[in-house]
Protein backbone atom coordinates (compact mmCIF):
# COMPACT_ATOMS: atom_id res chain seq x y z
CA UNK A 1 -12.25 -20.53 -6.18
CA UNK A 2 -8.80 -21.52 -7.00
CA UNK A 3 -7.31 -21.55 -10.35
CA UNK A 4 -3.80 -21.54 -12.39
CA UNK A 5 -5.01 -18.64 -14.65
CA UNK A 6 -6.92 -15.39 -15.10
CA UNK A 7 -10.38 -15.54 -15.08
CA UNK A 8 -10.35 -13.55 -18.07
CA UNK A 9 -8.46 -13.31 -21.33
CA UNK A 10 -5.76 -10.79 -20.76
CA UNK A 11 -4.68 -8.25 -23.38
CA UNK A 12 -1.05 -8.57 -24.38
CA UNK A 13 0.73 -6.06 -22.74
CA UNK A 14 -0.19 -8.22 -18.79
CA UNK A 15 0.39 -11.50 -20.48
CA UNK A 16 4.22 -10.10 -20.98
CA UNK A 17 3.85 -9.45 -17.23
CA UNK A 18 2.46 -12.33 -16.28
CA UNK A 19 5.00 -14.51 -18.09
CA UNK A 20 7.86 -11.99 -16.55
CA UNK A 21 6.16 -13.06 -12.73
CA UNK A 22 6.13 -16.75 -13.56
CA UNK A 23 9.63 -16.90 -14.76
CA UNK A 24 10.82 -15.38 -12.11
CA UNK A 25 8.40 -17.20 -9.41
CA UNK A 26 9.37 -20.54 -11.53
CA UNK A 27 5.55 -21.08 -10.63
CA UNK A 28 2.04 -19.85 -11.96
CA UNK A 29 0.05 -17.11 -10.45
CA UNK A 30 -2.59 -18.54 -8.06
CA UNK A 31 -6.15 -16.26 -9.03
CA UNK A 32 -8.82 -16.94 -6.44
CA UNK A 33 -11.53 -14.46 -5.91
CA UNK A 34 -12.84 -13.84 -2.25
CA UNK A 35 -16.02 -11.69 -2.20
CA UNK A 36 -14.99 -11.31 1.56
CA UNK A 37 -12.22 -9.36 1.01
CA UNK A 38 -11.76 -5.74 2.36
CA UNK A 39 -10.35 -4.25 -0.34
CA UNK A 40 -10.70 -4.83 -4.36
CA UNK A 41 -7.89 -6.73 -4.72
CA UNK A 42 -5.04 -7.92 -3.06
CA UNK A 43 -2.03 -9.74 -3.93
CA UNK A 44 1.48 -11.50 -2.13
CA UNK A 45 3.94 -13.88 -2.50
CA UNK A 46 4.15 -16.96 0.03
CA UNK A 47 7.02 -19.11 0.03
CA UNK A 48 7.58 -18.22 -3.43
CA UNK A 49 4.02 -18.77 -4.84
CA UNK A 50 2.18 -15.67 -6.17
CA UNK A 51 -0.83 -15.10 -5.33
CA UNK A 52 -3.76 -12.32 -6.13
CA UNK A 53 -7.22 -12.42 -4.78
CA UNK A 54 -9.99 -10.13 -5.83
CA UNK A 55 -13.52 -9.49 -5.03
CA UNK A 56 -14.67 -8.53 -8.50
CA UNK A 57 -12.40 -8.68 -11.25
CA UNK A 58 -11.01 -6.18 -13.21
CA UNK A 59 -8.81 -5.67 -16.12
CA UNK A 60 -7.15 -2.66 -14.36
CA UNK A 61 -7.20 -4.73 -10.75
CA UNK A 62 -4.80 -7.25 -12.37
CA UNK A 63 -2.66 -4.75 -13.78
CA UNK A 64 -1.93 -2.92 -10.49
CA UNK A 65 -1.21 -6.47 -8.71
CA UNK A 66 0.68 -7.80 -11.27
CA UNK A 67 2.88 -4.56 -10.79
CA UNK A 68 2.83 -5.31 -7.20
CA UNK A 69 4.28 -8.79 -7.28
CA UNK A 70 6.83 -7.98 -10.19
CA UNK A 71 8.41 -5.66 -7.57
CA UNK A 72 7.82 -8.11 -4.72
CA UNK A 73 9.48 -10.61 -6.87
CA UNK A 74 12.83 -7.95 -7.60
CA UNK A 75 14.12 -8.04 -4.15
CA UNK A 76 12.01 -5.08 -2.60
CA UNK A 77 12.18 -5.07 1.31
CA UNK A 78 9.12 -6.30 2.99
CA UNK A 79 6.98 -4.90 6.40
CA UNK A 80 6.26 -7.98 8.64
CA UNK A 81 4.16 -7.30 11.90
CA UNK A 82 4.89 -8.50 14.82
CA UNK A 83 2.01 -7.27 17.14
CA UNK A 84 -1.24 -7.72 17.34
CA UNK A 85 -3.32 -4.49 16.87
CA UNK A 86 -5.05 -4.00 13.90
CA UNK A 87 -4.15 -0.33 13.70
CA UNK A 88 -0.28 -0.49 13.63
CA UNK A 89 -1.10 -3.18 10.88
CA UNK A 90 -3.10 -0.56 8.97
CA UNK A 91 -0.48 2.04 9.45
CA UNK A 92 2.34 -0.51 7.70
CA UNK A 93 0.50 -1.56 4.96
CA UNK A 94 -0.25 1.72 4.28
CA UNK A 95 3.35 2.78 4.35
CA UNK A 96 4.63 -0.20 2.69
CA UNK A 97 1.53 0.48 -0.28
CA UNK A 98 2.99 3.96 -0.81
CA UNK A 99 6.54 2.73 -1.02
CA UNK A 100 5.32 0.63 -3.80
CA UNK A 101 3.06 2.80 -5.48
CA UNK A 102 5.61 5.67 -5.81
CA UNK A 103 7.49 3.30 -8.49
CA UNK A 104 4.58 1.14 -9.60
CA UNK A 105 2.19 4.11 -10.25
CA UNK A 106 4.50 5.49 -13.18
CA UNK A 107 4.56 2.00 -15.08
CA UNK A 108 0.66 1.75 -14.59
CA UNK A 109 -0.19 4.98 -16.20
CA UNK A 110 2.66 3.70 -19.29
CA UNK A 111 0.77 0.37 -19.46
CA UNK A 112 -2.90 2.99 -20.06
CA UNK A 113 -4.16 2.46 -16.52
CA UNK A 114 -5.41 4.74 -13.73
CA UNK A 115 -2.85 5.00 -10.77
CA UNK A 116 -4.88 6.49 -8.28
CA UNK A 117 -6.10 5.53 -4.71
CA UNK A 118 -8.92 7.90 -4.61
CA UNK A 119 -11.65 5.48 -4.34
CA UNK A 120 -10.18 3.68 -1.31
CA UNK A 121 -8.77 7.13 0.37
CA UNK A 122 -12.21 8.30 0.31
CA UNK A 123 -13.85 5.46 1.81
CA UNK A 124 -10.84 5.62 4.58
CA UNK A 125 -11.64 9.39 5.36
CA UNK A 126 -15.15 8.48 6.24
CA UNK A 127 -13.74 5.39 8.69
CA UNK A 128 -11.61 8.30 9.82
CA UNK A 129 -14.10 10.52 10.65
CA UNK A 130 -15.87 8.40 12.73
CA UNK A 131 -12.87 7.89 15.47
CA UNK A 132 -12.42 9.65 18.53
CA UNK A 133 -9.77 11.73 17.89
CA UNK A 134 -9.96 12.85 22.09
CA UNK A 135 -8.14 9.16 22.17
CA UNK A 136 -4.89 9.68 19.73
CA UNK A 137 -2.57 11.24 22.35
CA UNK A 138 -2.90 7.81 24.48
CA UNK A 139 -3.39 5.73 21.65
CA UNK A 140 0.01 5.35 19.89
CA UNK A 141 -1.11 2.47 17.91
CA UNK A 142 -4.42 5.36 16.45
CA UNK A 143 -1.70 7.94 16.16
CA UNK A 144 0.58 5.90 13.86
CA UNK A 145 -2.72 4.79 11.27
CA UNK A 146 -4.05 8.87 11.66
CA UNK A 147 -0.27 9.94 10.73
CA UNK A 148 0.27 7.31 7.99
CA UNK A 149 -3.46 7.64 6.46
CA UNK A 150 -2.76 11.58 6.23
CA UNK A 151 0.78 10.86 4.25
CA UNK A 152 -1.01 8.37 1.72
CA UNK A 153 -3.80 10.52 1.46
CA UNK A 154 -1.23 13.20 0.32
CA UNK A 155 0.67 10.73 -2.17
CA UNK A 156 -1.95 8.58 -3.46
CA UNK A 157 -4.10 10.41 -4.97
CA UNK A 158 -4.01 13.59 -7.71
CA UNK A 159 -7.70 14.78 -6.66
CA UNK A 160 -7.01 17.85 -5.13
CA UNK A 161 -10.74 18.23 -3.25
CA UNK A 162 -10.00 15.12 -2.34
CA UNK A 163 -6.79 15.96 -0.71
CA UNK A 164 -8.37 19.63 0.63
CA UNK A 165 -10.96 17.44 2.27
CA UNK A 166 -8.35 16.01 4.49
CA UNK A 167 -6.76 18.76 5.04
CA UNK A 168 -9.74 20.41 6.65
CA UNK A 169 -10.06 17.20 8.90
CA UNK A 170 -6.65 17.49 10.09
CA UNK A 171 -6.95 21.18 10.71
CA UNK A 172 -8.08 20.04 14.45
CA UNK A 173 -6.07 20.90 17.28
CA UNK A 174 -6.21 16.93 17.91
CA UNK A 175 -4.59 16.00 14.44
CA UNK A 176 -1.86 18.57 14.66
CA UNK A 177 0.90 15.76 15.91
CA UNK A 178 -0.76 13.18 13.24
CA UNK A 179 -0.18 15.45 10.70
CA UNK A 180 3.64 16.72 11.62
CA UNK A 181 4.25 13.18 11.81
CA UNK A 182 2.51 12.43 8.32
CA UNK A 183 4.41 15.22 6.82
CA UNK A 184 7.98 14.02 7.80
CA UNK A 185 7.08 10.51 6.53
CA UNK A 186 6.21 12.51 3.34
CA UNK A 187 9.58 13.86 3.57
CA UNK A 188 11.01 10.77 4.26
CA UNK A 189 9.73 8.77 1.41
CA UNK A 190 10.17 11.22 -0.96
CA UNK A 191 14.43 11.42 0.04
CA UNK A 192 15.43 8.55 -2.05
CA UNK A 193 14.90 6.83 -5.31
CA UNK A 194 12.93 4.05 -4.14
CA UNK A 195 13.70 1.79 -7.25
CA UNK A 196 16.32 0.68 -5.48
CA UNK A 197 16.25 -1.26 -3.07
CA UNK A 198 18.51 -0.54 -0.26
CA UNK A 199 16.96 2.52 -0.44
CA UNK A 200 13.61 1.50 0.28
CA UNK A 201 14.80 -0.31 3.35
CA UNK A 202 16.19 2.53 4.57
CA UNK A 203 13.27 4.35 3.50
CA UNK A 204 10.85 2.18 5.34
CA UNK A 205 13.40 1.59 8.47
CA UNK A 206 13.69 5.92 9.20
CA UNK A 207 9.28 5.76 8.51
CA UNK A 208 8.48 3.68 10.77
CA UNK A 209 10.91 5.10 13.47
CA UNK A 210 8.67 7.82 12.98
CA UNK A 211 5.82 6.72 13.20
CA UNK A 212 6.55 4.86 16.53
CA UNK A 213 6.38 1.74 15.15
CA UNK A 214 9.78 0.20 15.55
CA UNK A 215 9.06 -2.32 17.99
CA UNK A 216 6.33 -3.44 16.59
CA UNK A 217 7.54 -4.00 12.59
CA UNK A 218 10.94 -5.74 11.30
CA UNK A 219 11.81 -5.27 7.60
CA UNK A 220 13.33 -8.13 5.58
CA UNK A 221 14.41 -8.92 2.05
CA UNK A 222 11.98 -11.52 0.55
């Protein structure tokens, strides 16, 4: 389902947003929900049309995308794969989500929303729990998501027995190089002011050198 507008009235304060994206776009938002899709909601801009899918919608959802493709639409550097296993992909969404989120998150809790990934970081620790960590050391592409997971796990969420819960995960012997490596992408991120965005490309160009992944992911300005 394709459509020029939100499938629900929108209070005031994301209309201003919304208006702000369009301007800027010079185009309308494309909504289109997709009960198929892995996450809650999603969002991206290709070749200069916005676009957000969801699978159910929410006021809250919107808000977080919308906040997404405002920043998309200032200039911040972009992640583009170049591979073709799904677990690097995982690792640099993840890394490019927490990029984002460390600016976005502020402006959603201004704007009366929850910024918190808890939900989803939960549901990932239980995907998590279920690989064979025995494989990581000759896996690099399961070493980058276990390293990335454990540094969004760390800066995505405020629940602290959350966060304790991976920690006690990563406490095996197996996880010890996944979790230096998560740590100094922790460090990494949190070097610069990320609101701007030469930063962030460097930022995202010293993370992913880290995590292995630099032959695998080029960053570009949209």
């Amino acid at each position: 389902m394709n459509q020029s507008s939100a499938p629900r009235k929108l209070p005031d304060k994301l209309r201003i947003l919304v208006n702000e994206i369009e301007a800027k776009a010079g185009c309308a938002i494309c909504w289109e929900q997709d009960e198929n899709l892995e996450g809650e909601c999603w969002s991206n801009v290709e070749k200069g049309q916005p676009i957000i899918k969801y699978r159910k919608f929410t006021e809250h959802g919107a808000a977080h995308e919308l906040l997404h493709l405002k920043l998309g639409l200032s200039g911040i550097p972009k992640c583009y794969y170049l591979g073709n296993l799904n677990l690097e992909f995982s690792a640099m969404s993840m890394l490019e989500n927490v990029v984002h989120h460390l600016v976005i998150f502020p402006q959603l809790r201004q704007l009366g929303y929850d910024a918190d990934e808890r939900g989803s970081i939960r549901k990932q620790l239980n995907q998590v729990r279920q690989k064979k960590f025995d494989r990581i050391a000759d896996e690099p592409d399961l070493k980058a998501m276990f390293s990335m997971f454990y540094a969004r796990a760390q800066m995505d969420t405020k629940d602290l027995d959350l966060q304790a819960k991976v920690q006690r995960v990563f406490a095996d012997e197996r996880l010890q190089l996944c979790r230096a490596l998560g740590e100094k992408v922790i460090e990494v991120i949190r070097s610069r002011d990320l609101s701007k965005n030469q930063e962030a490309y460097a930022v995202l160009e010293e993370a992913i050198g880290v995590l292995g992944l630099s032959d695998t992911i080029t960053i570009e300005y949209p």
